[in-house]
PDB file of N, CA and C in Angstrom:
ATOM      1  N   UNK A   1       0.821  -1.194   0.000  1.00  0.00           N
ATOM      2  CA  UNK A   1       0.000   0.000   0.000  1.00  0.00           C
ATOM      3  C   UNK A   1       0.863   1.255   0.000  1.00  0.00           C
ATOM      4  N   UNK A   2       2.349   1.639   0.714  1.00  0.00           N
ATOM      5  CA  UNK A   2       2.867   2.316   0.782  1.00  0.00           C
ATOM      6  C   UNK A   2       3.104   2.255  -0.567  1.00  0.00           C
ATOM      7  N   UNK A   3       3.804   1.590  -1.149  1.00  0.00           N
ATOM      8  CA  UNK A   3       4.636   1.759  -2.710  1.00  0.00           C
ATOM      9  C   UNK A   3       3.736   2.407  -3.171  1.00  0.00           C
ATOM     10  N   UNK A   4       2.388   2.265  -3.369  1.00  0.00           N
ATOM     11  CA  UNK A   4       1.407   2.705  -4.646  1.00  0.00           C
ATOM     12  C   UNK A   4       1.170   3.689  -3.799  1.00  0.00           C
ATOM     13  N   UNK A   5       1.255   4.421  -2.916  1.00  0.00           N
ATOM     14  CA  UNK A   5       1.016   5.785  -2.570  1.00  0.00           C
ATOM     15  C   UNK A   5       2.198   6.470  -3.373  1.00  0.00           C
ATOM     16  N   UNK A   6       3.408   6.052  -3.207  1.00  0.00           N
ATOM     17  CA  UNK A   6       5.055   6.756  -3.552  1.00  0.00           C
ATOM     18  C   UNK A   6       4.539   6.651  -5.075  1.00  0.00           C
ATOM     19  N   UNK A   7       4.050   5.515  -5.555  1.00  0.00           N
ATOM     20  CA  UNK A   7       3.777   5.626  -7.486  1.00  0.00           C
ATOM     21  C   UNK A   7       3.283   6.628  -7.678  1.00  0.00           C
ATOM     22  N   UNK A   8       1.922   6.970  -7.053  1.00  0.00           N
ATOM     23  CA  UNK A   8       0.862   8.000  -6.892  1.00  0.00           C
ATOM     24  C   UNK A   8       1.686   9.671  -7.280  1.00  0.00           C
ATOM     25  N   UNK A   9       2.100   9.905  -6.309  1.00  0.00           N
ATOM     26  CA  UNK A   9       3.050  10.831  -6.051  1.00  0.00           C
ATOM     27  C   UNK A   9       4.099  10.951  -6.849  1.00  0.00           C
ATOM     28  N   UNK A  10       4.869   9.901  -7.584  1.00  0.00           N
ATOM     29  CA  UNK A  10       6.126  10.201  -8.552  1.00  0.00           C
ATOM     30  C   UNK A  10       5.237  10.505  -9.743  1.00  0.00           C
ATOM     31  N   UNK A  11       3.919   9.836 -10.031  1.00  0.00           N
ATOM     32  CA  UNK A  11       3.863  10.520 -11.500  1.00  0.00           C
ATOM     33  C   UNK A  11       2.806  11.638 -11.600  1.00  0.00           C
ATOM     34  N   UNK A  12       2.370  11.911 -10.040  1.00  0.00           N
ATOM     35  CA  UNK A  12       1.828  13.320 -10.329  1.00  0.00           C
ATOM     36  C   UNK A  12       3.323  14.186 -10.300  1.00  0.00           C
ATOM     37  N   UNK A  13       4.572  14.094  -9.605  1.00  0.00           N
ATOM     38  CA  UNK A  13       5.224  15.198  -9.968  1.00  0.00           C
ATOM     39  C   UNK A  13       6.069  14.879 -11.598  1.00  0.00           C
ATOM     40  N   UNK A  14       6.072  13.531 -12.221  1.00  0.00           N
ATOM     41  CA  UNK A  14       6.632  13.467 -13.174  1.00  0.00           C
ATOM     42  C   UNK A  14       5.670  14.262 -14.243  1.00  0.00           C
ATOM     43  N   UNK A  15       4.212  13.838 -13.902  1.00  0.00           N
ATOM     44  CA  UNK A  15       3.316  14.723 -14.903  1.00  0.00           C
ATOM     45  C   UNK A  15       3.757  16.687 -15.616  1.00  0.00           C
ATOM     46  N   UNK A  16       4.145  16.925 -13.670  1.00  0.00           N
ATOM     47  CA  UNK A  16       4.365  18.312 -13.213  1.00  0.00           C
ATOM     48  C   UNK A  16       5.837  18.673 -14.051  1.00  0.00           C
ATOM     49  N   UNK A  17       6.878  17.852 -13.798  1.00  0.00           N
ATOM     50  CA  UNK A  17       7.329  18.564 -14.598  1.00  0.00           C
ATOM     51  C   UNK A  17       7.470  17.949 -16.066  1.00  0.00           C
ATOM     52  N   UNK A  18       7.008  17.303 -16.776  1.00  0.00           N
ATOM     53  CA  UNK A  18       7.254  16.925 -18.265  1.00  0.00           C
ATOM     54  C   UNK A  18       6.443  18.217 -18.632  1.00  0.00           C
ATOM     55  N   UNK A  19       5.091  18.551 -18.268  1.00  0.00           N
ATOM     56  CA  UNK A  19       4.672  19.891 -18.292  1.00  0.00           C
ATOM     57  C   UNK A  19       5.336  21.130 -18.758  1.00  0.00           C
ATOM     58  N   UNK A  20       6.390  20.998 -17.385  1.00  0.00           N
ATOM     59  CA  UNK A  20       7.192  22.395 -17.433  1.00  0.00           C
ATOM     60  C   UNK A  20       8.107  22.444 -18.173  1.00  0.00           C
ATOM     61  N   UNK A  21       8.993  21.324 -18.899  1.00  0.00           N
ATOM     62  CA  UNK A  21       9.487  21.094 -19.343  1.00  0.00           C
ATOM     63  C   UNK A  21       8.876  21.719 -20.777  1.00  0.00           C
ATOM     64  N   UNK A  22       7.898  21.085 -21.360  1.00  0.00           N
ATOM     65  CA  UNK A  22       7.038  21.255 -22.629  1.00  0.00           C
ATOM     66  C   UNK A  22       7.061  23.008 -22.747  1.00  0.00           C
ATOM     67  N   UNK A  23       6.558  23.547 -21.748  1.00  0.00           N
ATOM     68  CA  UNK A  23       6.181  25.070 -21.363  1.00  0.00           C
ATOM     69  C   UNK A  23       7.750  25.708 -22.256  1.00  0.00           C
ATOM     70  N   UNK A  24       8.741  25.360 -20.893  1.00  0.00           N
ATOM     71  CA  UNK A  24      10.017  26.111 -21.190  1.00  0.00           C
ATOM     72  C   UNK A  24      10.510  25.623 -22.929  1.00  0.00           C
ATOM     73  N   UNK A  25      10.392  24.822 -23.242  1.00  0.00           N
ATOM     74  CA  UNK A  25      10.325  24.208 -24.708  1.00  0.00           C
ATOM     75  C   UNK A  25      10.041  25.128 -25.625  1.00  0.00           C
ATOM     76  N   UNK A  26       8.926  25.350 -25.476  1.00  0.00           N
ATOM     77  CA  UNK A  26       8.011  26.045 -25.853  1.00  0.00           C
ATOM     78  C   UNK A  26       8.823  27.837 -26.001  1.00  0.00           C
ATOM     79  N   UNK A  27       9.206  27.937 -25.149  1.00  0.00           N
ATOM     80  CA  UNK A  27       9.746  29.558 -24.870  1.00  0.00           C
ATOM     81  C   UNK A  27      10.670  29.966 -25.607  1.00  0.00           C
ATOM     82  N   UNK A  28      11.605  28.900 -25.141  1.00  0.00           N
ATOM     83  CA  UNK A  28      12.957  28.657 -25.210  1.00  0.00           C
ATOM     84  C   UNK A  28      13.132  28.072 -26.637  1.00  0.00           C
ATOM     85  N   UNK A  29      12.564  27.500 -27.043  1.00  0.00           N
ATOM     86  CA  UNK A  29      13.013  26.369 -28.379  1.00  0.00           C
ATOM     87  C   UNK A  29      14.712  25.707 -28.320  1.00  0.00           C
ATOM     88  N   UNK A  30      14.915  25.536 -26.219  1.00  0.00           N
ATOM     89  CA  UNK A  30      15.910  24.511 -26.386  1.00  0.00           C
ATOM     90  C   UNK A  30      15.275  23.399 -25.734  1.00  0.00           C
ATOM     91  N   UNK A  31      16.400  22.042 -25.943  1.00  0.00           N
ATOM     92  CA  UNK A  31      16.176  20.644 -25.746  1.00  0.00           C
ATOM     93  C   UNK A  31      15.747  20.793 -24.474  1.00  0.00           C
ATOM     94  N   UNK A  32      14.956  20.357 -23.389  1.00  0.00           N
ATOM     95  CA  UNK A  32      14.606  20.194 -21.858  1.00  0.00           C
ATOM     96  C   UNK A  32      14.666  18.174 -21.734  1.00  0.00           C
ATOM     97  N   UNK A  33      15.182  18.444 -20.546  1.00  0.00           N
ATOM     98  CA  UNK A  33      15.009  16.894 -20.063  1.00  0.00           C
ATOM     99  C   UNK A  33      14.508  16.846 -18.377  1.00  0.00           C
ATOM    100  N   UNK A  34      13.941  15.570 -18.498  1.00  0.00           N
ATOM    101  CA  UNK A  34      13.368  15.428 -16.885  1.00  0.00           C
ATOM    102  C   UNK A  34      13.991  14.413 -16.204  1.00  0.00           C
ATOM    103  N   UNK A  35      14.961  14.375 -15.687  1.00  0.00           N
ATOM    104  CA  UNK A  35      16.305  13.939 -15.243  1.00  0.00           C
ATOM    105  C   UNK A  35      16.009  13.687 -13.206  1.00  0.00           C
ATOM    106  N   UNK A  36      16.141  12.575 -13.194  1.00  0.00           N
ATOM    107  CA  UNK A  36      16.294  12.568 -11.080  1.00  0.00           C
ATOM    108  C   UNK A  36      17.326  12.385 -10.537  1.00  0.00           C
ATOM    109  N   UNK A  37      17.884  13.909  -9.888  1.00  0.00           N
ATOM    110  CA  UNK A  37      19.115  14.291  -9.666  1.00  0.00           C
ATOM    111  C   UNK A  37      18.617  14.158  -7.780  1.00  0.00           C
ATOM    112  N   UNK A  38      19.500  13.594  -7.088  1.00  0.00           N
ATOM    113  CA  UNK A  38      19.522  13.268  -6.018  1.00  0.00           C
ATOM    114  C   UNK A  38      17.598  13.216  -5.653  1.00  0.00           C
ATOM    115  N   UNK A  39      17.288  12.393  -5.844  1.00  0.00           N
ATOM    116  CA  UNK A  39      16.044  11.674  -5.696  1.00  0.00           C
ATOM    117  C   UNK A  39      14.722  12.720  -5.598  1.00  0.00           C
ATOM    118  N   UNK A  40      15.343  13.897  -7.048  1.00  0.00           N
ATOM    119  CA  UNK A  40      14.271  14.691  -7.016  1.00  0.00           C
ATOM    120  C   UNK A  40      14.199  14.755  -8.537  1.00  0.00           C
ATOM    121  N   UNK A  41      12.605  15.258  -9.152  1.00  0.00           N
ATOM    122  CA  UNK A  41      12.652  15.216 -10.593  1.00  0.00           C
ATOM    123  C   UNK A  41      12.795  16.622 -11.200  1.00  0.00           C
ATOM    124  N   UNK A  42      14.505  16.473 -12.189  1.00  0.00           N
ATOM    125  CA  UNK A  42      14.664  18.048 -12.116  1.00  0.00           C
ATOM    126  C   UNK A  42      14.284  18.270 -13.889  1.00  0.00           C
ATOM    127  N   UNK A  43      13.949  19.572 -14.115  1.00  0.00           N
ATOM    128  CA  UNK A  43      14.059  20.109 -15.633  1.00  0.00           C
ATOM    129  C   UNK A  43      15.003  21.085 -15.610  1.00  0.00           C
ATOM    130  N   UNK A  44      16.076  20.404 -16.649  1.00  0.00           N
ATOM    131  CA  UNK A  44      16.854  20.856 -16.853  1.00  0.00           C
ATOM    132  C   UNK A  44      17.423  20.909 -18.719  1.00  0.00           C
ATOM    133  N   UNK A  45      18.186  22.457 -19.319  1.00  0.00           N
ATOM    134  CA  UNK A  45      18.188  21.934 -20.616  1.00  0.00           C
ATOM    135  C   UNK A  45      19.406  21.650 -20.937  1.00  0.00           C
ATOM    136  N   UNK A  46      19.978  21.331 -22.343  1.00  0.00           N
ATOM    137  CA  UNK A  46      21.416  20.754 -22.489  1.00  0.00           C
ATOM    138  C   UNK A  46      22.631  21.336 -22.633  1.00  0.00           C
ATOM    139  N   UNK A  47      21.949  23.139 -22.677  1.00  0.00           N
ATOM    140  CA  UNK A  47      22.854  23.473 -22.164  1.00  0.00           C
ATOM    141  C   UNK A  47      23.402  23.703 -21.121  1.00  0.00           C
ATOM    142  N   UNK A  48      22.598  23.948 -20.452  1.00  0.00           N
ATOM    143  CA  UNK A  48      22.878  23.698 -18.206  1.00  0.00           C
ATOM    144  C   UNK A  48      23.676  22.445 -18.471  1.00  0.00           C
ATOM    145  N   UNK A  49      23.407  21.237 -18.463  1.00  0.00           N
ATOM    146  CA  UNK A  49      23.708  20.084 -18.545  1.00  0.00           C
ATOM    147  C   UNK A  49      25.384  19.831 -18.858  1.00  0.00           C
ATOM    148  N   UNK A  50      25.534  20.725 -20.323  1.00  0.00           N
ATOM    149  CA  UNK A  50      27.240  20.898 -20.395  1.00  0.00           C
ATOM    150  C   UNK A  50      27.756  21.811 -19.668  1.00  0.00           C
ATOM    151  N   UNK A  51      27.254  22.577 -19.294  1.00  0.00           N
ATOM    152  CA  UNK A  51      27.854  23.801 -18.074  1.00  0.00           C
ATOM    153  C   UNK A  51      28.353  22.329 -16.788  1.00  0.00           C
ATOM    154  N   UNK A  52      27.264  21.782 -16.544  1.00  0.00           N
ATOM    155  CA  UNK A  52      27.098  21.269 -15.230  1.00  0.00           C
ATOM    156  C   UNK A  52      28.536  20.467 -15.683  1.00  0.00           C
ATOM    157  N   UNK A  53      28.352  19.200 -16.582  1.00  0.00           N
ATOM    158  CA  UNK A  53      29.818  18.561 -16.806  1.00  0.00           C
ATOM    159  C   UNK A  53      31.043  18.820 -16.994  1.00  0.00           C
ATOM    160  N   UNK A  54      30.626  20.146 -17.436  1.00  0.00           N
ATOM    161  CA  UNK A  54      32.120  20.979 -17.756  1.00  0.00           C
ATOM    162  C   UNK A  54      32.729  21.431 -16.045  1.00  0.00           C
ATOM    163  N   UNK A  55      32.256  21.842 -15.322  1.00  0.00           N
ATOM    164  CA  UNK A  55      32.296  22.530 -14.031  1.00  0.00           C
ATOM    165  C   UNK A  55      32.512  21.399 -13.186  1.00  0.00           C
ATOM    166  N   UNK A  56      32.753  19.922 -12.668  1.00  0.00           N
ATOM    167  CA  UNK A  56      32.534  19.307 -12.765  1.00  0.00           C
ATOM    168  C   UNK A  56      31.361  18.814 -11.167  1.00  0.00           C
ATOM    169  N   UNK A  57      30.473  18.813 -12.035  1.00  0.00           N
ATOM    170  CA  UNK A  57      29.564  18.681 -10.614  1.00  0.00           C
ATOM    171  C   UNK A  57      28.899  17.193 -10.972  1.00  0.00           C
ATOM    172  N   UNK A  58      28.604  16.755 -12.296  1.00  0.00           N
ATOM    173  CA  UNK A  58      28.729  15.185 -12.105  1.00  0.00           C
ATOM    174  C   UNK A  58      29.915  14.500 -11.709  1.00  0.00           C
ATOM    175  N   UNK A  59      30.096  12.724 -11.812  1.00  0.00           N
ATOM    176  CA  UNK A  59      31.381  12.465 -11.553  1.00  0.00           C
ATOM    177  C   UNK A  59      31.869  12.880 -13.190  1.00  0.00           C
ATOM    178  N   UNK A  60      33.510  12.815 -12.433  1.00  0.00           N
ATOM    179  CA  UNK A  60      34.267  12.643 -14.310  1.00  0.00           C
ATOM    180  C   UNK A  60      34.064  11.189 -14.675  1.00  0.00           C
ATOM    181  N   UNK A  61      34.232  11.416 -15.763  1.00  0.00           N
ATOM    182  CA  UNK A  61      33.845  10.718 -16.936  1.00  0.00           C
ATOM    183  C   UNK A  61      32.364  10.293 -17.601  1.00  0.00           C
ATOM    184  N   UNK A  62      31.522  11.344 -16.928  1.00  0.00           N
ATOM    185  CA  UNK A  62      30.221  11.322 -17.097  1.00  0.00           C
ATOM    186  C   UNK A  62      30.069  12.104 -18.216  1.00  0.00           C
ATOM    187  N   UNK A  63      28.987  11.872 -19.777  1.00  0.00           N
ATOM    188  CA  UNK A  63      28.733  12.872 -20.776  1.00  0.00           C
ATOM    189  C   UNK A  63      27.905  13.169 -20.776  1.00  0.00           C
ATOM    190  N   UNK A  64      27.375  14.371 -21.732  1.00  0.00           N
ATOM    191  CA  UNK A  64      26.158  14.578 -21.774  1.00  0.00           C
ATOM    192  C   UNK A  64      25.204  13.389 -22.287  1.00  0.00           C
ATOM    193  N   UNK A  65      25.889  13.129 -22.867  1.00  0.00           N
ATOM    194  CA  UNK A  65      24.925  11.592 -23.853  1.00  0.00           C
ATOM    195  C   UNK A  65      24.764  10.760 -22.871  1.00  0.00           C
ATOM    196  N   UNK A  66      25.666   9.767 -22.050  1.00  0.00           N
ATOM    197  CA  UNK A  66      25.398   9.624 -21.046  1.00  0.00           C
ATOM    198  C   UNK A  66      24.096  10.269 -20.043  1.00  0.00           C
ATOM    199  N   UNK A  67      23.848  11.081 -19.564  1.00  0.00           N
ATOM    200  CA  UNK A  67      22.617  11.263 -18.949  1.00  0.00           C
ATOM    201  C   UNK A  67      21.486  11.631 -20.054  1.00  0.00           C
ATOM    202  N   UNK A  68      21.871  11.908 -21.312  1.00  0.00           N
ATOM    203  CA  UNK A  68      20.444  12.018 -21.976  1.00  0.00           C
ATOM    204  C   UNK A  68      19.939  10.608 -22.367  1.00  0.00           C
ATOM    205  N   UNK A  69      20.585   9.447 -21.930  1.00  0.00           N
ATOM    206  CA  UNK A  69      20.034   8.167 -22.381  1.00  0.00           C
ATOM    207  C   UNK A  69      19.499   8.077 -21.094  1.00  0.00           C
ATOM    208  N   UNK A  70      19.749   8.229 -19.424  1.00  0.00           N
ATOM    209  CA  UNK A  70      18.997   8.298 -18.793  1.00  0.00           C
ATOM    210  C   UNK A  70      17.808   8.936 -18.515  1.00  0.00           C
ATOM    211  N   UNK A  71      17.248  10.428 -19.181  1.00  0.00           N
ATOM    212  CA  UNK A  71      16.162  10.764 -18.850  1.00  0.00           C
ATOM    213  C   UNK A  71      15.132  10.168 -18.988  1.00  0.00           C
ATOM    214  N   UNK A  72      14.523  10.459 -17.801  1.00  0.00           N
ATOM    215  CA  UNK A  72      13.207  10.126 -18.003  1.00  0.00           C
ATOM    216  C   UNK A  72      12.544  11.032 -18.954  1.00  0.00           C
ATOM    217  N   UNK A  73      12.055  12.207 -19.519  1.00  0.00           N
ATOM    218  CA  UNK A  73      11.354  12.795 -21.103  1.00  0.00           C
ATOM    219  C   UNK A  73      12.544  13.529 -21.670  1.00  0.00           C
ATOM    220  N   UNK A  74      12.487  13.470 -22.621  1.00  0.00           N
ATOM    221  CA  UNK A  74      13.274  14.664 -23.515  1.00  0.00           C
ATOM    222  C   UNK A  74      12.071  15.056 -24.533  1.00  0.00           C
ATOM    223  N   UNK A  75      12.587  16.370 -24.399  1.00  0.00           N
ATOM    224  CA  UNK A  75      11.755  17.528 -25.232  1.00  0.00           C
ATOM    225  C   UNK A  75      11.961  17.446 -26.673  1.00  0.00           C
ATOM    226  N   UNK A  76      11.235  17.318 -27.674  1.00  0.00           N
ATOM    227  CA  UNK A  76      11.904  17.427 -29.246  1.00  0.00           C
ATOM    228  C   UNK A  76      12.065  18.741 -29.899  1.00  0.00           C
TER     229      UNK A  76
END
């Protein structure tokens, strides 16, 4: 019963942000991804993303391609 409460809850906020994601898409006309960065669901776009690897706040040897095969949505 607990788990399907936590399901409940991950895809109302996954709903929330593929949303925001779409929105900023929308604005922006750059790539957005919905990515879970320390066990939260973040939108973030690809260029943040190479800032972030470049700076190095993932581990090294982490790429961008690398986490864009992990997202959970990418924006087209």
């Amino acid at each position: 019963m607990l788990q399907l409460i936590k399901d409940i809850i991950f895809g109302f906020r996954f709903k929330r942000a593929v949303k925001k994601a779409d929105r900023l898409h929308h604005l922006t006309h750059r790539k957005y991804m919905v990515l879970v960065i320390n066990h939260k669901l973040e939108v973030l776009s690809k260029q943040e993303l190479r800032k972030f690897v470049a700076n190095g706040i993932f581990r090294k040897g982490t790429t961008v391609q690398n986490i864009e095969q992990k997202a959970l949505y990418i924006t087209l």
